[in-house]
C-alpha atoms as a PDB file:
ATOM      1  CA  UNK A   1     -29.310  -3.485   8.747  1.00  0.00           C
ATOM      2  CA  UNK A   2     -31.290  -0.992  10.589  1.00  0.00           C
ATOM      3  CA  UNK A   3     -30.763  -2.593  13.623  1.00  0.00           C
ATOM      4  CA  UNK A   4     -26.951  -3.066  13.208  1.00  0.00           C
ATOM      5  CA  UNK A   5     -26.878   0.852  11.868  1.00  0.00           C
ATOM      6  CA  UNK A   6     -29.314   1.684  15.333  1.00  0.00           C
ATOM      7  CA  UNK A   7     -26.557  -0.079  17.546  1.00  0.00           C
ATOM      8  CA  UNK A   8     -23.713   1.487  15.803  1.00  0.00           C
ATOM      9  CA  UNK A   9     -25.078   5.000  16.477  1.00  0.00           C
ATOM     10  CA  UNK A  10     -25.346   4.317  20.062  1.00  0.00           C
ATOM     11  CA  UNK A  11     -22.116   3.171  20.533  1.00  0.00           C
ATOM     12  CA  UNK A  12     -21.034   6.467  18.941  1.00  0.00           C
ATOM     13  CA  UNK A  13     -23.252   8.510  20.879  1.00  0.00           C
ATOM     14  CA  UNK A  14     -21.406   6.454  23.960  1.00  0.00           C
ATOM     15  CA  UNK A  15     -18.061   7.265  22.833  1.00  0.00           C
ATOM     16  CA  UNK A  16     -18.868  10.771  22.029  1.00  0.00           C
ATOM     17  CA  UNK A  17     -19.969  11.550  25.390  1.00  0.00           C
ATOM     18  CA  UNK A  18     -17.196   9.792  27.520  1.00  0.00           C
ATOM     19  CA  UNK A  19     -14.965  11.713  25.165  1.00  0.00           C
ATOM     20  CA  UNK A  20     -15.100  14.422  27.634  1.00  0.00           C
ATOM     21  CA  UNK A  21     -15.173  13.209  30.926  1.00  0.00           C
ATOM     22  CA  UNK A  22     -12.012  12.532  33.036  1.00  0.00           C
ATOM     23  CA  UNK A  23      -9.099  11.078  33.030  1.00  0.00           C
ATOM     24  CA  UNK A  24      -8.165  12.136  30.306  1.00  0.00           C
ATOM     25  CA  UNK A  25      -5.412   9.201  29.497  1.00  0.00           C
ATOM     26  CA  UNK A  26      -2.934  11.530  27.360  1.00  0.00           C
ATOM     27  CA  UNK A  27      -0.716   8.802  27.572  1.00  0.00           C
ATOM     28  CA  UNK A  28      -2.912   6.137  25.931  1.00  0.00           C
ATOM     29  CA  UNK A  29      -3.964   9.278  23.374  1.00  0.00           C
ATOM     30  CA  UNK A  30      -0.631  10.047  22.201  1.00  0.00           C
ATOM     31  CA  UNK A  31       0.371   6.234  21.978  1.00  0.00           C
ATOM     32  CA  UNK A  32      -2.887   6.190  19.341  1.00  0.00           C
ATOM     33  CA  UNK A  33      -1.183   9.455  18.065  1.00  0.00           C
ATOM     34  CA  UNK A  34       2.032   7.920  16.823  1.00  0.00           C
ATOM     35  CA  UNK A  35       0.504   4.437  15.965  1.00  0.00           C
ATOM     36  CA  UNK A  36      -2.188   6.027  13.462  1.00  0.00           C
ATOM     37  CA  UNK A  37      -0.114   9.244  12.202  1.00  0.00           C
ATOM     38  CA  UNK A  38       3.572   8.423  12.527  1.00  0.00           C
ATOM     39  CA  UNK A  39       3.901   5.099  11.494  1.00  0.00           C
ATOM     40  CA  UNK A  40       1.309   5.631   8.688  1.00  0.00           C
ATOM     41  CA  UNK A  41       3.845   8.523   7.231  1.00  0.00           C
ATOM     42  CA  UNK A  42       5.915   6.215   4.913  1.00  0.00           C
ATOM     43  CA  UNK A  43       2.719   4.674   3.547  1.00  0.00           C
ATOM     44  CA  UNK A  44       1.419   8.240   2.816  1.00  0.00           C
ATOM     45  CA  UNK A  45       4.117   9.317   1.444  1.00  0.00           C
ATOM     46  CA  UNK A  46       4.395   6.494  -1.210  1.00  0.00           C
ATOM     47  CA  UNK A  47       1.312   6.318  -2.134  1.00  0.00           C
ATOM     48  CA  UNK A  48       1.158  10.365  -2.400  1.00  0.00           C
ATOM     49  CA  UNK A  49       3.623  11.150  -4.362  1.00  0.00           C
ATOM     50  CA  UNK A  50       2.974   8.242  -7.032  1.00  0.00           C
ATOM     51  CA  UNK A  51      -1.137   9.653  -6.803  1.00  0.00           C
ATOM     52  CA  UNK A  52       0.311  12.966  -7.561  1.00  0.00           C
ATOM     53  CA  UNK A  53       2.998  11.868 -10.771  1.00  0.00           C
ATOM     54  CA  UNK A  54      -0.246   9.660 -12.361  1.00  0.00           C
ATOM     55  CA  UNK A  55      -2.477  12.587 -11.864  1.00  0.00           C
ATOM     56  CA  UNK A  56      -0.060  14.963 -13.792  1.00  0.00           C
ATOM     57  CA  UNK A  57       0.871  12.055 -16.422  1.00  0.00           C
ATOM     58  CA  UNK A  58      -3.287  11.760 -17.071  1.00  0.00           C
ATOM     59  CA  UNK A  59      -3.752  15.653 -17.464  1.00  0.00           C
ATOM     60  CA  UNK A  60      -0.805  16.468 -19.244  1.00  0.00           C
ATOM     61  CA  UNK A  61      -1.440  14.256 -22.174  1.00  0.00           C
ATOM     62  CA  UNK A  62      -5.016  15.112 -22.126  1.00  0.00           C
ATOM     63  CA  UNK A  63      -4.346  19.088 -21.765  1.00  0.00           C
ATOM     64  CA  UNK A  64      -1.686  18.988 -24.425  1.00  0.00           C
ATOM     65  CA  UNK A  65      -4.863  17.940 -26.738  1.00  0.00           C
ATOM     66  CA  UNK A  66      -5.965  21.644 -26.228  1.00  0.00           C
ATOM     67  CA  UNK A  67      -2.760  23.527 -25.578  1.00  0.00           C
ATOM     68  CA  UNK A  68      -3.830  23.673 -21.950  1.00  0.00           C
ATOM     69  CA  UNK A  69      -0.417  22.149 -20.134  1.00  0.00           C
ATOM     70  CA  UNK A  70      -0.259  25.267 -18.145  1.00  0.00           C
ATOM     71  CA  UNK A  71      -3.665  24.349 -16.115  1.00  0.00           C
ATOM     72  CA  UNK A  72      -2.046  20.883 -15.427  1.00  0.00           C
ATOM     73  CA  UNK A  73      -0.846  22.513 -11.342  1.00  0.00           C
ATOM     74  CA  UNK A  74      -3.867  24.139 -10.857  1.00  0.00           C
ATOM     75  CA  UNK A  75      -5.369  20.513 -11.820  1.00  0.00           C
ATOM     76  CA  UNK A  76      -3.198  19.028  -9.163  1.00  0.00           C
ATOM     77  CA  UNK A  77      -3.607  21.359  -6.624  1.00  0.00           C
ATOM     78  CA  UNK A  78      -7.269  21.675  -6.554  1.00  0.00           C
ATOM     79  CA  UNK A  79      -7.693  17.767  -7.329  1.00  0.00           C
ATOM     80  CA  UNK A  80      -5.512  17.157  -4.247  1.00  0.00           C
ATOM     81  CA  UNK A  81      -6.535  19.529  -1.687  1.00  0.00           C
ATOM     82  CA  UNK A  82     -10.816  18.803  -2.315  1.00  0.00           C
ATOM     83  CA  UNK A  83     -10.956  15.150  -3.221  1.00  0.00           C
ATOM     84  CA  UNK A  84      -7.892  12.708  -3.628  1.00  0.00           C
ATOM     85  CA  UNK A  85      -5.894  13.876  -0.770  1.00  0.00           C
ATOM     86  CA  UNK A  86      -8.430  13.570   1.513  1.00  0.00           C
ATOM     87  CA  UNK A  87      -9.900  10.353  -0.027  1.00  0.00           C
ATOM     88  CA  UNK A  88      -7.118   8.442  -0.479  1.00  0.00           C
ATOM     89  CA  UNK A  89      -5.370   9.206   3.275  1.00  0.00           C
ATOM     90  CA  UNK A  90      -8.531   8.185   5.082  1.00  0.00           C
ATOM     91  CA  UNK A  91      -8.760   4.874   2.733  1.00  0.00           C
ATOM     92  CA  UNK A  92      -4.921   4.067   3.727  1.00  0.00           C
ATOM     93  CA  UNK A  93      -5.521   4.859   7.639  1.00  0.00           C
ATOM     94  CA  UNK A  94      -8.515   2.302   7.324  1.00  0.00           C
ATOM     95  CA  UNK A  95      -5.688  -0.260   5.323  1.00  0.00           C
ATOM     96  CA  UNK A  96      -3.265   0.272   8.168  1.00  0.00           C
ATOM     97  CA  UNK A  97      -4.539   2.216  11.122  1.00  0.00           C
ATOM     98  CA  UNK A  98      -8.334   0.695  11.542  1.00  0.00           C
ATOM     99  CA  UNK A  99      -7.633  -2.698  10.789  1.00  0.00           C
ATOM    100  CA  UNK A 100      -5.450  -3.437  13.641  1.00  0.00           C
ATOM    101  CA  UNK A 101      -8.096  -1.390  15.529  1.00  0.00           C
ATOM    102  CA  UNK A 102     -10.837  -4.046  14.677  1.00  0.00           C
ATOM    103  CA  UNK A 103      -8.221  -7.126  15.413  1.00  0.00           C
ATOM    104  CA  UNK A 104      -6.657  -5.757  18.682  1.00  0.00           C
ATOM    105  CA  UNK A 105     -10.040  -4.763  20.165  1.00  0.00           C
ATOM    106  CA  UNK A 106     -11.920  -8.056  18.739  1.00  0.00           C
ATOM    107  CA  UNK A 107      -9.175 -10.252  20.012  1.00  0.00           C
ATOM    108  CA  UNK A 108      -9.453  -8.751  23.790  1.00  0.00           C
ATOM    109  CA  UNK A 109     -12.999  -9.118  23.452  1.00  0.00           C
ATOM    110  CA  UNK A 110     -13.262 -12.747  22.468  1.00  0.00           C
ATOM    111  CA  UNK A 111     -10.316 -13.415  25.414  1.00  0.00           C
ATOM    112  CA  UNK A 112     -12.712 -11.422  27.709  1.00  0.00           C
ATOM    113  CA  UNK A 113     -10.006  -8.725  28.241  1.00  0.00           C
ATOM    114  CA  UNK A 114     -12.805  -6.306  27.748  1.00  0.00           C
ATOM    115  CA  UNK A 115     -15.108  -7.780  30.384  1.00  0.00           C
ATOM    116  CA  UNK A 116     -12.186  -7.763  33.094  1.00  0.00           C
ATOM    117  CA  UNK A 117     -11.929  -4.231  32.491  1.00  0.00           C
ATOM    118  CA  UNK A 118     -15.429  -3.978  33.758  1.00  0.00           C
ATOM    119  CA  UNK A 119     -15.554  -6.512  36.594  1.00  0.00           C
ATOM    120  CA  UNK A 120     -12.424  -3.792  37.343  1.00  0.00           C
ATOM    121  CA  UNK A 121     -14.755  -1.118  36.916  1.00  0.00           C
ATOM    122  CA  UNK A 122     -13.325   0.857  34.097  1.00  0.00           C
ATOM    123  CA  UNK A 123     -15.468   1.758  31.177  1.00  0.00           C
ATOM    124  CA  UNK A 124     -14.183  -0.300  28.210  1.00  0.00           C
ATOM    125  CA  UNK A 125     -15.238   2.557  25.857  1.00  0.00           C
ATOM    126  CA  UNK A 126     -13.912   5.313  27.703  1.00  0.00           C
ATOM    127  CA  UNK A 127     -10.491   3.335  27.713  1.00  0.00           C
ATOM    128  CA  UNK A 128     -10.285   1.873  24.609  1.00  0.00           C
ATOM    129  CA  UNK A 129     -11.939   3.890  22.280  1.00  0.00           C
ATOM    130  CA  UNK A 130     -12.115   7.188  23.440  1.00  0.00           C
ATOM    131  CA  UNK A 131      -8.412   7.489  22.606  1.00  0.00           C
ATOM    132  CA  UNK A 132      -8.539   6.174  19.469  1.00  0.00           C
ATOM    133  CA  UNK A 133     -11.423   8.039  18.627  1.00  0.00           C
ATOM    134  CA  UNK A 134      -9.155  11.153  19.687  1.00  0.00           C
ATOM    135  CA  UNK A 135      -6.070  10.611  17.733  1.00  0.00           C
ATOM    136  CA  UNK A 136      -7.612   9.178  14.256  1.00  0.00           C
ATOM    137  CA  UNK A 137      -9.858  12.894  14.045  1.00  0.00           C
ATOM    138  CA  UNK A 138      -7.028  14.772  15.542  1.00  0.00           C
ATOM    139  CA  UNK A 139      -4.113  12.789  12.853  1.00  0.00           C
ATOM    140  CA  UNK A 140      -6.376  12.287   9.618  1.00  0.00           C
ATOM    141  CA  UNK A 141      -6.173  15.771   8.446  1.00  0.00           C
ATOM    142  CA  UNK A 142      -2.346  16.083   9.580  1.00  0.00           C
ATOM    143  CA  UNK A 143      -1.493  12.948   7.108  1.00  0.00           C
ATOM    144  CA  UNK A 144      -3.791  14.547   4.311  1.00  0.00           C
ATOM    145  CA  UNK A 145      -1.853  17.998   4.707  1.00  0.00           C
ATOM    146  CA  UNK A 146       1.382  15.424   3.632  1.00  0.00           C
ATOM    147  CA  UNK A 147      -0.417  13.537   1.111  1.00  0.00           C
ATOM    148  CA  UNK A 148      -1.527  17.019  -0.493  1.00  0.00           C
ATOM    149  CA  UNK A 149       2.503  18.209   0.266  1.00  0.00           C
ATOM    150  CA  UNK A 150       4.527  14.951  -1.332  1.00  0.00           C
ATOM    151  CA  UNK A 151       1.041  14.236  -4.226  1.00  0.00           C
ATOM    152  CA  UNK A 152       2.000  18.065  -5.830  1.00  0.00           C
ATOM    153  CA  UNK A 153       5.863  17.578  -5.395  1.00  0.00           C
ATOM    154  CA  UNK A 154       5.506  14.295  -7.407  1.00  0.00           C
ATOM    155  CA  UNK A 155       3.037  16.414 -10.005  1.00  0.00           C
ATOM    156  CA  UNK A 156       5.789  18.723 -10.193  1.00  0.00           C
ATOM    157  CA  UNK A 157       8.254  16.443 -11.428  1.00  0.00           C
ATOM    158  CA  UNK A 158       6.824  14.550 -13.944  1.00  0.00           C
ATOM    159  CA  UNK A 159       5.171  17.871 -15.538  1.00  0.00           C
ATOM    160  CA  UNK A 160       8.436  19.432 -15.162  1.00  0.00           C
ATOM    161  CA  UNK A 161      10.543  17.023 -16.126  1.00  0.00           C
ATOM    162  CA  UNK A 162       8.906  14.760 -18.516  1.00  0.00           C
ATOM    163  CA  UNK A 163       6.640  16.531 -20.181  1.00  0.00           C
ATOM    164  CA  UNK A 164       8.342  20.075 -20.058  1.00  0.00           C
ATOM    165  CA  UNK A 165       6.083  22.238 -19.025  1.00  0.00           C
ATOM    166  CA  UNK A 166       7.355  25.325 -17.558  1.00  0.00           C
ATOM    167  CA  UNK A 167       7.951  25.714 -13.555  1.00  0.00           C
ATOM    168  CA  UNK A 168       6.966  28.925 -13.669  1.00  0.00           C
ATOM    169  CA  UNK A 169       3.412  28.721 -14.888  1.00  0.00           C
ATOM    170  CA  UNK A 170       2.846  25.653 -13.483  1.00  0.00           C
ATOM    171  CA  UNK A 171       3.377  27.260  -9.846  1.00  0.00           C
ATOM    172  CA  UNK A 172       1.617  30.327 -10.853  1.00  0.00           C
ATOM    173  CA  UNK A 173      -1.274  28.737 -11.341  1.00  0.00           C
ATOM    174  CA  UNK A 174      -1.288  26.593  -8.373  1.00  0.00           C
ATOM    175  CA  UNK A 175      -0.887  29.490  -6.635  1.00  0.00           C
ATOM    176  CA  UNK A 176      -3.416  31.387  -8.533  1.00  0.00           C
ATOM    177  CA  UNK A 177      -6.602  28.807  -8.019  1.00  0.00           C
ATOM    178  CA  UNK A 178      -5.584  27.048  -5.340  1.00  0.00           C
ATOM    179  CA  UNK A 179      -7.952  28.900  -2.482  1.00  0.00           C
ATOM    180  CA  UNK A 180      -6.951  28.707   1.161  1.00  0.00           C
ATOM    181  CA  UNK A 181     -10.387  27.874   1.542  1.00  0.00           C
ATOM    182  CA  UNK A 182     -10.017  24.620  -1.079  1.00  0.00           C
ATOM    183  CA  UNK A 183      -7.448  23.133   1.545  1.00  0.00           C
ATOM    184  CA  UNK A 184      -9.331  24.109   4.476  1.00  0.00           C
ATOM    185  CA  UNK A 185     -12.561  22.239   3.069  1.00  0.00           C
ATOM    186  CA  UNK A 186     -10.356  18.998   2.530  1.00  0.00           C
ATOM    187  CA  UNK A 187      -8.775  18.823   6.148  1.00  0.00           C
ATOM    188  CA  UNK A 188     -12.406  19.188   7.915  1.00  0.00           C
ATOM    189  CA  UNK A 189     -13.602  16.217   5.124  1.00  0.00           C
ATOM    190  CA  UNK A 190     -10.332  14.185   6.819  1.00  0.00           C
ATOM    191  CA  UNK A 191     -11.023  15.003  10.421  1.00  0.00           C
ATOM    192  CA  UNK A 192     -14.917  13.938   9.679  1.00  0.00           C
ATOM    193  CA  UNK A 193     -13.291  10.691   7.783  1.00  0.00           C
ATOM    194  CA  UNK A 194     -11.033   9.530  11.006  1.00  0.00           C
ATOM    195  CA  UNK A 195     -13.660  10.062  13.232  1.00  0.00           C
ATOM    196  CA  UNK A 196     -16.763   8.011  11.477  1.00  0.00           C
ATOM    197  CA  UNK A 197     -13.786   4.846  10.482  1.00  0.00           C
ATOM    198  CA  UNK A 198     -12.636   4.985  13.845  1.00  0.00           C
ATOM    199  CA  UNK A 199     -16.094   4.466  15.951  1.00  0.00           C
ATOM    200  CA  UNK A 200     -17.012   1.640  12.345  1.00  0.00           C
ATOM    201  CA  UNK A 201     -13.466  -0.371  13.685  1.00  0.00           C
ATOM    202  CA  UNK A 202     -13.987  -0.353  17.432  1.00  0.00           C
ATOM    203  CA  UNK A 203     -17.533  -1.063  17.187  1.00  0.00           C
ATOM    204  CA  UNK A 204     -16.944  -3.889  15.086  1.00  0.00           C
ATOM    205  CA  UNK A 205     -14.159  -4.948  16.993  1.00  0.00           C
ATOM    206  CA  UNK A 206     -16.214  -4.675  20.438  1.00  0.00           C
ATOM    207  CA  UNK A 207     -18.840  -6.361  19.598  1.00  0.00           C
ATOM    208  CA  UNK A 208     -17.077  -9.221  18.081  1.00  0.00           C
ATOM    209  CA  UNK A 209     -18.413 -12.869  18.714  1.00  0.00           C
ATOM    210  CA  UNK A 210     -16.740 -16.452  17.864  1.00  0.00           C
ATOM    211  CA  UNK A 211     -13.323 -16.705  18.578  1.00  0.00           C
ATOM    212  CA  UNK A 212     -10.204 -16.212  15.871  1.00  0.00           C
ATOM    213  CA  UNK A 213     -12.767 -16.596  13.130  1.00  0.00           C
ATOM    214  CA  UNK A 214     -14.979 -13.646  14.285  1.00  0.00           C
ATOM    215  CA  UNK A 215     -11.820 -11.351  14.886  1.00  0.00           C
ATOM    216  CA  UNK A 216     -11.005 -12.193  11.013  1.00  0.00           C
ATOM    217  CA  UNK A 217     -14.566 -11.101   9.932  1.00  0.00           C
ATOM    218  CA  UNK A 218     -14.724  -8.474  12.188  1.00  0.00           C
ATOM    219  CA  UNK A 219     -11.467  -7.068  10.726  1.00  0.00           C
ATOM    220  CA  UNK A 220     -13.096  -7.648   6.946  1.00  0.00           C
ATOM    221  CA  UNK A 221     -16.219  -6.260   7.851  1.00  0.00           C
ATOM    222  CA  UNK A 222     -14.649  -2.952   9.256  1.00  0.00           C
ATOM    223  CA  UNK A 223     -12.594  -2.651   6.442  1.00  0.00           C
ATOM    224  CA  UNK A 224     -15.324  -2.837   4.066  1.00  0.00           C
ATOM    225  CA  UNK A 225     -17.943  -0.725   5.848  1.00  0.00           C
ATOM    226  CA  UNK A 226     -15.231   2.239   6.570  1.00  0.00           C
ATOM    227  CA  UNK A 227     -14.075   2.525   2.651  1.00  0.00           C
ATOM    228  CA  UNK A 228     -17.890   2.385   1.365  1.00  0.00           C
ATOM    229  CA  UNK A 229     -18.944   5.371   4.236  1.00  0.00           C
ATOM    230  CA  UNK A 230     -15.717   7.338   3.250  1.00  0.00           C
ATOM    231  CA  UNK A 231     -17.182   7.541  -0.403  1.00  0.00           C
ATOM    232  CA  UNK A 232     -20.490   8.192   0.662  1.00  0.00           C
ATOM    233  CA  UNK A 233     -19.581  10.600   3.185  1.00  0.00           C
ATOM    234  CA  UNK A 234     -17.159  12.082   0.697  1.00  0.00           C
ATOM    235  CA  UNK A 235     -20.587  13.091  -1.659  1.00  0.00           C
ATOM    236  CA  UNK A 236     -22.062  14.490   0.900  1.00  0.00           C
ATOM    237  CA  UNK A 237     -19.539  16.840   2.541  1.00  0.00           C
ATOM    238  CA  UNK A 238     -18.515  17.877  -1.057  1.00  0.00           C
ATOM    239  CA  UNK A 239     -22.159  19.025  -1.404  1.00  0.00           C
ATOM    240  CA  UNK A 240     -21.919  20.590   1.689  1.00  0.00           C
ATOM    241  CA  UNK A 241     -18.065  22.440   1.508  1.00  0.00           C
ATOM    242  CA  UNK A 242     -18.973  23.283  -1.994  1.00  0.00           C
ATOM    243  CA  UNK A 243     -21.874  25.089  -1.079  1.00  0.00           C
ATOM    244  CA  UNK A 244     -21.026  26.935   2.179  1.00  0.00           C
ATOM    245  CA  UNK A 245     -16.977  27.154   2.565  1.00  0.00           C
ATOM    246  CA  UNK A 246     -15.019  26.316  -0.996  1.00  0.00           C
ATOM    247  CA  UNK A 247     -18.218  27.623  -3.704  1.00  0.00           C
ATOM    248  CA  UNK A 248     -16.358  27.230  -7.383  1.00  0.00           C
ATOM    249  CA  UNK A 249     -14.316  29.856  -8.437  1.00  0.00           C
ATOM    250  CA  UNK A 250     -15.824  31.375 -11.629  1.00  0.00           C
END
């Protein structure tokens, strides 16, 4: 494991520093750009706004224990913009966006795609993951800004209109606790997400070995390893946003 973990960090510390040397590739960037954030909005969307009519479901029976339904958009909002929003877009880019990463980049290796592009003299890294590696950190918080958007639209409705709780104190206190700072702390937790799945897929997919069956484990394996370092990460940069940039509101 400490081996695998040792090789992992120099491939990142390769990608990282081709990252800024020329050509650019804008092209092959903004390709990555539309693959990972465009075509992942209908999946955030979905799977926002249902996040966000659970979440005010759960609270608003459990506040109406303590006559405390007015707290349930201040719930959302901060719930949203901290933790879920950020969570649960970076765990659907992996689903969609990362996984094909892994498979496209395994199956060029094990056709040796990858080592024609250096008999040709082009850096595999520099072309292939570089962009990737661009557009995931650049389009992670962008989708998490939606998921936030549609997740306290969806809130709004079932508080509103199931469990009738009035708009207007519902968006006063979303307004109230909801800190710029809150969704500021959640978008740099999504751009650090995109970036650490994004090197986990294309290192697992570059270094894959034994034909269609590797590509398939690779895909698992970069699957697996980018959810469990999102939640571990996510501990982590909570500490760290909670004590330096979003501190709890007293």
């Amino acid at each position: 494991m400490t081996r695998a973990f040792g090789n992992w960090c120099l491939f990142a510390a390769e990608a990282v520093r081709w990252s800024g040397r020329r050509p650019w590739r804008m092209v092959n960037v903004l390709k990555q750009m539309e693959f990972v954030g465009v075509r992942s909005t209908p999946i955030i969307v979905l799977t926002g706004v249902f996040v966000g009519m659970v979440f005010a479901l759960q609270t608003g029976k459990a506040f109406a224990l303590f006559n405390a339904e007015n707290l349930v958009g201040a719930t959302i909002g901060l719930s949203l913009t901290r933790e879920i929003g950020p969570v649960f877009t970076a765990i659907m880019v992996v689903a969609r966006a990362c996984s094909a990463m892994a498979a496209e980049i395994g199956t060029m290796r094990v056709t040796e795609q990858i080592d024609a592009l250096e008999v040709m003299g082009v850096n595999p890294i520099h072309y292939l993951v570089v962009p990737r590696l661009v557009a995931t950190t650049l389009m992670a918080p962008l989708l998490t800004m939606l998921f936030n958007f549609v997740g306290v639209m969806g809130g709004y409705v079932v508080a509103v209109g199931m469990l009738h709780i009035a708009p207007g104190p519902f968006l006063h206190r979303l307004y109230h606790y909801v800190d710029p700072s809150d969704v500021f702390g959640g978008l740099i937790k999504a751009a650090f997400f995109g970036f650490a799945i994004t090197l986990i897929s294309c290192h697992r997919g570059f270094y894959t070995r034994g034909g269609a069956e590797g590509v398939g484990r690779a895909t698992t394996s970069a699957v697996v390893l980018s959810c469990v370092t999102i939640l571990v990460m996510d501990y982590f940069l909570t500490s760290w946003i909670l004590e330096f940039i979003s501190p709890p509101q007293l």
